[in-house]
Protein backbone atom coordinates (compact mmCIF):
# COMPACT_ATOMS: atom_id res chain seq x y z
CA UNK A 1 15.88 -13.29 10.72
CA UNK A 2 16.14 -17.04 10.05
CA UNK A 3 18.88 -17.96 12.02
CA UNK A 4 18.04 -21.37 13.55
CA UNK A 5 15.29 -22.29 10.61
CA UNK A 6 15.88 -25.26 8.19
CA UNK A 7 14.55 -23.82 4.40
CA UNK A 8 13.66 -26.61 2.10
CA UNK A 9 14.01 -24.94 -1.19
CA UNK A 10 12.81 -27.04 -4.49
CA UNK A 11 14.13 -26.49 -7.85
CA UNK A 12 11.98 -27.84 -11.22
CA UNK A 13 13.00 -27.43 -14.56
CA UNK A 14 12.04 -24.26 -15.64
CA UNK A 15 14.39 -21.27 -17.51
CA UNK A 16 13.66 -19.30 -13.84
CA UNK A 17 15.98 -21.53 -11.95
CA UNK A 18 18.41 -18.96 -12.06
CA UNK A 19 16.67 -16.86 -9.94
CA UNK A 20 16.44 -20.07 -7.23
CA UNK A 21 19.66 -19.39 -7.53
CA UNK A 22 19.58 -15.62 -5.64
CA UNK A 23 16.79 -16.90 -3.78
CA UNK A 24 18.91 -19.64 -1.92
CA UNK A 25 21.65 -16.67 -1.29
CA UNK A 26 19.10 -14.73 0.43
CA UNK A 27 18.02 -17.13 2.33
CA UNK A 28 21.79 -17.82 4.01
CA UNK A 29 22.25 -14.14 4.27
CA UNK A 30 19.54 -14.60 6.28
CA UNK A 31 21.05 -17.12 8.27
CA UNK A 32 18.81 -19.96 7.18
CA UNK A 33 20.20 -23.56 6.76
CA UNK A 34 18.98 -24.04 3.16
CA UNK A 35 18.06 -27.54 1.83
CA UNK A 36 17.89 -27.44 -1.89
CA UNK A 37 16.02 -30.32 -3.76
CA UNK A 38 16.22 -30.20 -7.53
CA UNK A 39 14.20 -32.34 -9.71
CA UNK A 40 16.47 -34.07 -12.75
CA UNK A 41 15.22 -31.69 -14.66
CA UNK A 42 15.98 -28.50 -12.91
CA UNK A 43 19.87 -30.36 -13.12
CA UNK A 44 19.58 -29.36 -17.10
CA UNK A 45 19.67 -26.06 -16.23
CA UNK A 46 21.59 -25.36 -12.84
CA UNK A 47 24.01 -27.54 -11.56
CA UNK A 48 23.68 -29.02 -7.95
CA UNK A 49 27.33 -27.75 -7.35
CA UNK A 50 25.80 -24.34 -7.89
CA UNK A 51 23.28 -24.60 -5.23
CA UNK A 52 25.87 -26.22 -2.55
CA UNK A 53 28.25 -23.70 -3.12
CA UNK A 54 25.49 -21.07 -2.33
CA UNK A 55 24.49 -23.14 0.70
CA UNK A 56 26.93 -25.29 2.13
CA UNK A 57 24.45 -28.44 1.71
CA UNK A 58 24.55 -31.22 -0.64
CA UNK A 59 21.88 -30.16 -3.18
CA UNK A 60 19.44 -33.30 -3.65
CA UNK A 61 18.61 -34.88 -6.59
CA UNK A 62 18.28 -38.70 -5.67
CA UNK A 63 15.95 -40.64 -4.02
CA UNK A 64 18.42 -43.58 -3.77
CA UNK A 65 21.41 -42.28 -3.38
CA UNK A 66 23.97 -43.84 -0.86
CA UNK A 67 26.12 -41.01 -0.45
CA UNK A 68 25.07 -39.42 3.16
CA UNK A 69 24.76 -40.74 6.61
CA UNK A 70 22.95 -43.22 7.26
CA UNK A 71 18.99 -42.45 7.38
CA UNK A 72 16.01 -42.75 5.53
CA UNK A 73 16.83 -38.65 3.60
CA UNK A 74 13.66 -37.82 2.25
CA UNK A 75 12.13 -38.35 5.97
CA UNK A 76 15.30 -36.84 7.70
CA UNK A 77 14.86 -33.68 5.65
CA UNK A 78 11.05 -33.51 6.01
CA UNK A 79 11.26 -33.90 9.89
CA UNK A 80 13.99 -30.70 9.89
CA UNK A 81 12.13 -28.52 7.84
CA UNK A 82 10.51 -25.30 8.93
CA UNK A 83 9.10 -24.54 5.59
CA UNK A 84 8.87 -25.68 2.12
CA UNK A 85 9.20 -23.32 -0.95
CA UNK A 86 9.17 -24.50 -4.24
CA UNK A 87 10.10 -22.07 -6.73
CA UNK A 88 10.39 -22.70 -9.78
CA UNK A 89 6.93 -24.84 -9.69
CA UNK A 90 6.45 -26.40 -13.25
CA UNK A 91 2.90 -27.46 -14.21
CA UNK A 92 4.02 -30.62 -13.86
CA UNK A 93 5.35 -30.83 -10.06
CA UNK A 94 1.86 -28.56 -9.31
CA UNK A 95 -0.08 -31.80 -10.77
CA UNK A 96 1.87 -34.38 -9.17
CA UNK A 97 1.79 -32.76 -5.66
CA UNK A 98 -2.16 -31.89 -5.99
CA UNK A 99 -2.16 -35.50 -6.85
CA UNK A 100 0.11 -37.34 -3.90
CA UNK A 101 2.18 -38.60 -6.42
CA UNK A 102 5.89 -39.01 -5.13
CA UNK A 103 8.40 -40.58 -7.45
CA UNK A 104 11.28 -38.61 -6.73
CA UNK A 105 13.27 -36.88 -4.39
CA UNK A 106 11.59 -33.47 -4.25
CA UNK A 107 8.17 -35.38 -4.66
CA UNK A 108 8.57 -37.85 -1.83
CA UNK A 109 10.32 -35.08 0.73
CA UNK A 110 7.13 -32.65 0.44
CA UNK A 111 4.82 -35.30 1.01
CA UNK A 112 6.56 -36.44 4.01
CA UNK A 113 6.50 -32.72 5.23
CA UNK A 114 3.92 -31.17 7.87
CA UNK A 115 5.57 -27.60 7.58
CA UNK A 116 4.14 -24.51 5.95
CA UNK A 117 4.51 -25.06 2.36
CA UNK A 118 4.66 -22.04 -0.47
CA UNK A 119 4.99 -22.59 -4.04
CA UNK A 120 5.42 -19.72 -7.22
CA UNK A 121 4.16 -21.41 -10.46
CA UNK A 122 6.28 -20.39 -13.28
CA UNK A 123 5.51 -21.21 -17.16
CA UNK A 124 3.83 -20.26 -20.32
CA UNK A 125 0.52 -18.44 -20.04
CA UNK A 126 -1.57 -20.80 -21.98
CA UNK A 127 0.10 -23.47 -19.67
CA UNK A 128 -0.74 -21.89 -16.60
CA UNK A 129 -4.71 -20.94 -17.58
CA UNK A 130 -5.44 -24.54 -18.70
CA UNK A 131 -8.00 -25.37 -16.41
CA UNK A 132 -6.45 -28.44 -15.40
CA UNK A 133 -3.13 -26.43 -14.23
CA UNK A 134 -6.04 -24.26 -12.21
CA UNK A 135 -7.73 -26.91 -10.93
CA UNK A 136 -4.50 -28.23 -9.60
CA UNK A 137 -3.33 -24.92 -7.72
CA UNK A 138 -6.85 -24.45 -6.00
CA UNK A 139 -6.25 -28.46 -5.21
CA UNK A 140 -3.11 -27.18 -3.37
CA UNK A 141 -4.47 -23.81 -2.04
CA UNK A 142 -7.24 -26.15 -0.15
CA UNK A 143 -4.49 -28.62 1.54
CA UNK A 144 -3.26 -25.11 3.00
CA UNK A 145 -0.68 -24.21 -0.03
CA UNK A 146 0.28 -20.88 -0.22
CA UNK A 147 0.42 -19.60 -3.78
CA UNK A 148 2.62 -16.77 -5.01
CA UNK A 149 1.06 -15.60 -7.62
CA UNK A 150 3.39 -15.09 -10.72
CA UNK A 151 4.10 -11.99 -12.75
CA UNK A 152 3.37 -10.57 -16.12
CA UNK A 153 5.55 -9.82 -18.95
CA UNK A 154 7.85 -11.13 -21.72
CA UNK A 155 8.08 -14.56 -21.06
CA UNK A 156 11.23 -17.24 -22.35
CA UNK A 157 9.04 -18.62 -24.91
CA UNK A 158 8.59 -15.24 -26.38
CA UNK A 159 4.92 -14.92 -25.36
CA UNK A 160 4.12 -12.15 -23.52
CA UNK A 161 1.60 -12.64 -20.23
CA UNK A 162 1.36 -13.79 -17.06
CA UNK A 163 3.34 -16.66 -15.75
CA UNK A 164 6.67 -15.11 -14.78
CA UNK A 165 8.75 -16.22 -11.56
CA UNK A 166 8.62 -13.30 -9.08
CA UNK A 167 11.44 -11.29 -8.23
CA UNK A 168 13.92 -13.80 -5.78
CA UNK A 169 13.38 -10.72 -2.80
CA UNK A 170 9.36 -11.51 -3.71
CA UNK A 171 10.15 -15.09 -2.77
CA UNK A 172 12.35 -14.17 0.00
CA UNK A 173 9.29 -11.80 1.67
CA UNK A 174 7.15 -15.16 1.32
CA UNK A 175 9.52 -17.03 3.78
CA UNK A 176 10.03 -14.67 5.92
CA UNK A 177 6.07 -13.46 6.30
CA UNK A 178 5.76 -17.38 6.80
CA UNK A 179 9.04 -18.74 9.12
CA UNK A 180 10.74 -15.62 10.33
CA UNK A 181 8.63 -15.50 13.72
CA UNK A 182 6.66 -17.17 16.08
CA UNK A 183 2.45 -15.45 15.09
CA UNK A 184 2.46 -14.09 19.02
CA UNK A 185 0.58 -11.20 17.21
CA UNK A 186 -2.24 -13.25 15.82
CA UNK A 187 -5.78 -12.31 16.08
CA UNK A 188 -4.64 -8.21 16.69
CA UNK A 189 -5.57 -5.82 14.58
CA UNK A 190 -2.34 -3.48 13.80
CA UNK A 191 -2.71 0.07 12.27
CA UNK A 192 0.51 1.62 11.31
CA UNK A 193 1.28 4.95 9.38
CA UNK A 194 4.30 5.65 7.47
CA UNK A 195 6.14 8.51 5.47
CA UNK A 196 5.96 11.74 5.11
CA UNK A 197 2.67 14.10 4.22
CA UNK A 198 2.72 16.55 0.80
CA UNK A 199 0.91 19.82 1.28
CA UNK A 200 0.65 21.18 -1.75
CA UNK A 201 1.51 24.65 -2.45
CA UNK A 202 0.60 25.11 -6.10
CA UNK A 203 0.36 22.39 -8.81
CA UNK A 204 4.36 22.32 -9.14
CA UNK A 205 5.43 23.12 -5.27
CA UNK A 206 4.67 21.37 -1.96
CA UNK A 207 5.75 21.46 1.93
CA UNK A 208 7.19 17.95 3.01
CA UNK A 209 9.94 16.56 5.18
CA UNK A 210 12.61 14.37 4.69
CA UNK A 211 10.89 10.94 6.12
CA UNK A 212 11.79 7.79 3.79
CA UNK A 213 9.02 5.48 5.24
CA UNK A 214 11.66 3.01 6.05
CA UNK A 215 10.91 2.35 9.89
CA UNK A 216 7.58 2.49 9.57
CA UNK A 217 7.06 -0.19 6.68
CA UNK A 218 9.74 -1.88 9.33
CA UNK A 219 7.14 -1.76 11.82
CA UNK A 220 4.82 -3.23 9.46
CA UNK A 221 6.10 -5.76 8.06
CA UNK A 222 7.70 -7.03 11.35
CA UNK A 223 3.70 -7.15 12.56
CA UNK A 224 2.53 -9.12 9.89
CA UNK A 225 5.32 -11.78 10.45
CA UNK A 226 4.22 -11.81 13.73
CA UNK A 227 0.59 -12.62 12.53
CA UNK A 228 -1.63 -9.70 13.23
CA UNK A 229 -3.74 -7.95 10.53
CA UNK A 230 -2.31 -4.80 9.79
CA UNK A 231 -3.10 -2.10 8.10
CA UNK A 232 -0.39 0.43 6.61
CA UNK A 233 -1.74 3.90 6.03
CA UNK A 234 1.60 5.07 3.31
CA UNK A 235 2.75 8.73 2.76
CA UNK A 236 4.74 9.42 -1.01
CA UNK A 237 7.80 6.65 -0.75
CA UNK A 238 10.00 4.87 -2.89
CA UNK A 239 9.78 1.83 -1.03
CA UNK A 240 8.12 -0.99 -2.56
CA UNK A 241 4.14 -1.77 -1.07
CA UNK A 242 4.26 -4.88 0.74
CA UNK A 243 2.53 -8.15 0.50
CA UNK A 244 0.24 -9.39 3.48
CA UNK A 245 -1.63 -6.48 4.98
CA UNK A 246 -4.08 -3.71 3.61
CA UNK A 247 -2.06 -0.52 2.01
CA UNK A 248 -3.87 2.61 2.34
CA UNK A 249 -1.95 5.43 -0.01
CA UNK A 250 -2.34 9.14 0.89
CA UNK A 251 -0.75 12.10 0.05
CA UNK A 252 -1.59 14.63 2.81
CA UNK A 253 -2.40 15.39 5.56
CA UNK A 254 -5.96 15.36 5.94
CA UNK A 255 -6.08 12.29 3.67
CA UNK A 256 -3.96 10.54 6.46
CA UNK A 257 -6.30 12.20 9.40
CA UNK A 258 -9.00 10.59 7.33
CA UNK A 259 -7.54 7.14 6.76
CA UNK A 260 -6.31 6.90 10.60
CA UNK A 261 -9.53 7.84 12.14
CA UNK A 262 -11.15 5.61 10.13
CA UNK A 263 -9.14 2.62 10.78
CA UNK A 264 -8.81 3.52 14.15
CA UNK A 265 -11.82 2.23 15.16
CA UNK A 266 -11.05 -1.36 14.78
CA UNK A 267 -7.60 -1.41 15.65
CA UNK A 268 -6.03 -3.07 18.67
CA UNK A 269 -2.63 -1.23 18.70
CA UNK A 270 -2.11 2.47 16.82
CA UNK A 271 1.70 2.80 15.56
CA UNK A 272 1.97 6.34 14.24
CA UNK A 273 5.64 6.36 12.85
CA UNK A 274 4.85 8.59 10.00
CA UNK A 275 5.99 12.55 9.66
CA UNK A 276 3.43 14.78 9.17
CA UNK A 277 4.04 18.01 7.55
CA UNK A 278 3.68 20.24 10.64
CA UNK A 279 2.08 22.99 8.26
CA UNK A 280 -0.21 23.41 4.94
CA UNK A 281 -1.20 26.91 2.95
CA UNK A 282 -3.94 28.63 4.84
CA UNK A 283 -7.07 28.71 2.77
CA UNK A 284 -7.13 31.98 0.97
CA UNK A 285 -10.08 33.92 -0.46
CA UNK A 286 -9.56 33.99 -3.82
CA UNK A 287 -7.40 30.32 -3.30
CA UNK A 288 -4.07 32.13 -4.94
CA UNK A 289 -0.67 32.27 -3.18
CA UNK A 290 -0.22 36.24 -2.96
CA UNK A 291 3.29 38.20 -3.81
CA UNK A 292 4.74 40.77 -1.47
CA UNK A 293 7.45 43.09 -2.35
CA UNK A 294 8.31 40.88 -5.42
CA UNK A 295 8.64 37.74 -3.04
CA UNK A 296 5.97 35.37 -2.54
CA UNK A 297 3.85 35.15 0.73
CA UNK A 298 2.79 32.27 1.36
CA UNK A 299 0.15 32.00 4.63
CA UNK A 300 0.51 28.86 6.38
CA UNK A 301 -1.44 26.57 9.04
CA UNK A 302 -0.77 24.20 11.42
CA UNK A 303 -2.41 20.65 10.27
CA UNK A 304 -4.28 18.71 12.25
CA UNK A 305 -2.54 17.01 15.09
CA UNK A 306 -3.33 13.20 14.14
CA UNK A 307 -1.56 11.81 17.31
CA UNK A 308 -3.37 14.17 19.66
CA UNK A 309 -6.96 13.17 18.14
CA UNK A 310 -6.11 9.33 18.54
CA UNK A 311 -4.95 9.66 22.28
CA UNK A 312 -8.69 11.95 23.23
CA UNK A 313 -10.43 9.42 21.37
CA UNK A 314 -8.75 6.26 22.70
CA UNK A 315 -11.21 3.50 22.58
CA UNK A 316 -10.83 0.95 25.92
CA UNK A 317 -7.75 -1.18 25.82
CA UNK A 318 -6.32 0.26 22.88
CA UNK A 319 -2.49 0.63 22.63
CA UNK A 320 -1.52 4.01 21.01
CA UNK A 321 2.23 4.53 20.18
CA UNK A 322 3.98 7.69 18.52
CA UNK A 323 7.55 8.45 17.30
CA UNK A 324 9.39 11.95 18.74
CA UNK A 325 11.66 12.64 16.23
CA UNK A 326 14.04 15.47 18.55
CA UNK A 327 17.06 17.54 17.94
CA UNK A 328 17.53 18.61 21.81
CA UNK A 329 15.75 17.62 25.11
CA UNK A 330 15.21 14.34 23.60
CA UNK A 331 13.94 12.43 26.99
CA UNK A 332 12.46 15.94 28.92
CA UNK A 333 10.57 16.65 25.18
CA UNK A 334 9.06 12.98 24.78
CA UNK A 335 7.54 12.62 28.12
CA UNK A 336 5.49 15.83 27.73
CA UNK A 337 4.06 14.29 24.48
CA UNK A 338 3.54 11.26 26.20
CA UNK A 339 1.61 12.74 28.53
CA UNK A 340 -0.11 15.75 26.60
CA UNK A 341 -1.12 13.12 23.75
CA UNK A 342 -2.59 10.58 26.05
CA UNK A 343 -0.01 7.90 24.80
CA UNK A 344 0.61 4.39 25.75
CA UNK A 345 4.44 4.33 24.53
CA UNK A 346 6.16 6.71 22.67
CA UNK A 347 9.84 5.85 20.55
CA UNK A 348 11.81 8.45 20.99
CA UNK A 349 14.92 9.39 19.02
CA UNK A 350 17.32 12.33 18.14
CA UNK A 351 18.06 12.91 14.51
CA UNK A 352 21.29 14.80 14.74
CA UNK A 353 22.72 11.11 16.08
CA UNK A 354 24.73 9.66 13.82
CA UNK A 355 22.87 5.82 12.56
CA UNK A 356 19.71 7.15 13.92
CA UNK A 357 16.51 9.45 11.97
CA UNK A 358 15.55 9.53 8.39
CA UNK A 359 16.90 8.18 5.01
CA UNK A 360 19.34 5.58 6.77
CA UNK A 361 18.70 1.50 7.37
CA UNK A 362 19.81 2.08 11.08
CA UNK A 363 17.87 3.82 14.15
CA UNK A 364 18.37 4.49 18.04
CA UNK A 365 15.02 3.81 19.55
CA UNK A 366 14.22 5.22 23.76
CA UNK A 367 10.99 3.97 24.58
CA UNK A 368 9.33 5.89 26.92
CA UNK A 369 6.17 5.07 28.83
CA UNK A 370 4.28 6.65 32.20
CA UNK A 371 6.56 4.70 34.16
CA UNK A 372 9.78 2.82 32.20
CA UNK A 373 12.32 4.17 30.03
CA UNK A 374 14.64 1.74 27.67
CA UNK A 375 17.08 2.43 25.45
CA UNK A 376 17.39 0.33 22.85
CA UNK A 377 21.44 0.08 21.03
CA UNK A 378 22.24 0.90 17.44
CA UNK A 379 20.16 -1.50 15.28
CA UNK A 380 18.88 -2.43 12.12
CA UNK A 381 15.42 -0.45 11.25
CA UNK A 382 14.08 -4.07 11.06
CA UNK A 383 15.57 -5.13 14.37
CA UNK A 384 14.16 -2.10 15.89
CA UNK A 385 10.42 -2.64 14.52
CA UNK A 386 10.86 -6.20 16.52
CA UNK A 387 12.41 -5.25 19.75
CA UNK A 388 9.42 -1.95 19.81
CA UNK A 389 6.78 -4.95 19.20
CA UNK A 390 8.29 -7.11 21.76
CA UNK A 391 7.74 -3.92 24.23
CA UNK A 392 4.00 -3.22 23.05
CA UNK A 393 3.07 -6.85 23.68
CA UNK A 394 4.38 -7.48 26.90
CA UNK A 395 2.17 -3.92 28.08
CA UNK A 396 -0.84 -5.26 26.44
């Protein structure tokens, strides 16, 4: 997703540089060129060879030194980056850089910089709440900083609180939300749903499919790297809530008719990727499940069809999309949805294709509208969410 981008990465001396370590092997698995700039500090506890082993790049720790090609470095790198990420961020680089102070190589590169710029403080608690160590990360929020807020728990020092360096894939998300893509998506409002529905059938049982959420959060995030405002409406997964948009947790159903129709109202472009349970009990007059011939009999009915209610209700200029999930007739099926539903696009696949469906990181996407068909290759769930989007915005 980075291919082609220039990372500036800066290390400070904090126990968390080990984690800068897995950050900066992300990064190149992402295909970033990865600049690492480590304050002497940071040196005391990871080497630079560490860093340029993980990246290929001479890790930077000198203003002055005289061992690269001729140019002025700190400028060189500055002009080449895409973004800036500083992680660990000691209280003391957050001062100096609310400050404009520059009086070493990680210093003097930043300021030089006109890129996005990220930083994830990481220290003791008391350290971080002084008010001065505040005042100094608001400084940098209002010269367009972003912050990544750090964690809570057990901390090196043995104090337990907030101040923990995030997770390296938390850091990762932060580059990607921020360099990944060009923000052709800014200004729309996205609504996406996701997962699969619960319909509960007594307080231990429930009806539910097999959906993982994975190509819908896909969808998702992919938006909000793109810069829209989205809004993630999030059956039962095991997938980790992401950062950057509005995540609306339901459980069934109704609760995702509900959440839909109610975000529907604002939103510029309707992704429903999520599988609904197809059925729920049927409501029973004395609310029990009732036994028959020693089995149980369970009366069921259908729940309500979300898609079907968005495509009546279509506001003007609104771009509704759905997901056909077939096992036969996959093209002849999808097209009488499309049409039936009142869609815009629908993303059609066949489950019993192998790399396509639920609970894998793969999918084979045909999108169908009223007058194109394209079949997308084998692709990564995350490729797919982008090449769908690229579709949807050249129709709107």
């Amino acid at each position: 997703m980075l291919k082609g981008k220039t990372i500036v990465l800066g290390v400070t001396g904090g126990i968390a540089c080990y984690k800068a370590c897995e950050l900066a092997s992300l990064l190149v698995k992402q295909h970033a060129d990865v600049q690492v700039i480590m304050t002497e500090n940071a040196t005391k506890f990871v080497t630079p060879v560490t860093f340029e082993q993980l990246t290929g790049n001479k890790a930077l720790t000198d203003t002055f030194d005289r061992n690269f090609v001729h140019s002025v470095e700190h400028i060189a790198v500055a002009d080449r980056a895409d973004m800036v990420i500083i992680a660990p961020a000691t209280a003391n680089i957050i001062a100096k850089l609310a400050h404009g102070i520059a009086d070493d190589m990680l210093t003097t590169t930043v300021l030089a910089c006109r890129c996005p710029k990220a930083i994830a403080p990481s220290m003791n608690t008391g350290m971080l709440e002084n008010p001065v160590t505040q005042d100094n990360i608001e400084t940098l929020r209002h010269y367009g900083w972003e912050i990544i807020e750090p964690d809570s728990g057990r901390l090196a020092c043995g104090a337990v609180g907030k101040g923990k360096l995030p997770a390296p894939e938390r850091l990762l998300e932060s580059v990607l939300h921020t360099a990944a893509h060009d923000k052709d998506m800014t200004g729309l409002n996205v609504l996406v749903t996701a997962g699969p529905t619960r319909e509960a059938l007594d307080p231990v049982r429930y009806l539910t499919n097999h959906s993982t959420g994975k190509m819908g959060y896909a969808i998702a995030k992919a938006a909000s790297r793109r810069g829209a405002n989205v809004t993630l409406v999030s059956g039962p997964t095991d997938i980790t809530k992401p950062s950057y948009m509005i995540v609306v947790d339901i459980t069934s159903a109704q609760d995702m008719y509900e959440a839909v129709t109610a975000g529907a109202k604002k939103a510029d472009i309707i992704i429903k990727a999520a599988a609904v349970a197809d059925y729920r009990p049927a409501t029973v007059a004395d609310n029990k499940i009732k036994k028959s011939d020693g089995d149980m009999s369970i009366p069921l009915e259908r729940t309500t069809d979300i898609l079907k209610t968005l495509g009546e209700n279509k506001k003007e200029g609104q771009f509704l999309c759905g997901f056909s999930m077939e096992t036969e007739n996959m093209i002849e099926n999808s097209k009488a949805k499309l049409s039936k539903k009142n869609l815009d696009m629908i993303a059609a696949n066949n489950v019993k294709v192998e790399g396509a469906g639920f609970g894998v990181d793969t999918n084979i996407l045909t999108l169908i509208t009223a007058d194109d068909q394209k079949e997308l290759p084998i692709m990564s769930k995350d490729e797919a969410a982008d090449a769908l989007l690229d579709e949807i915005i050249a129709k709107i």
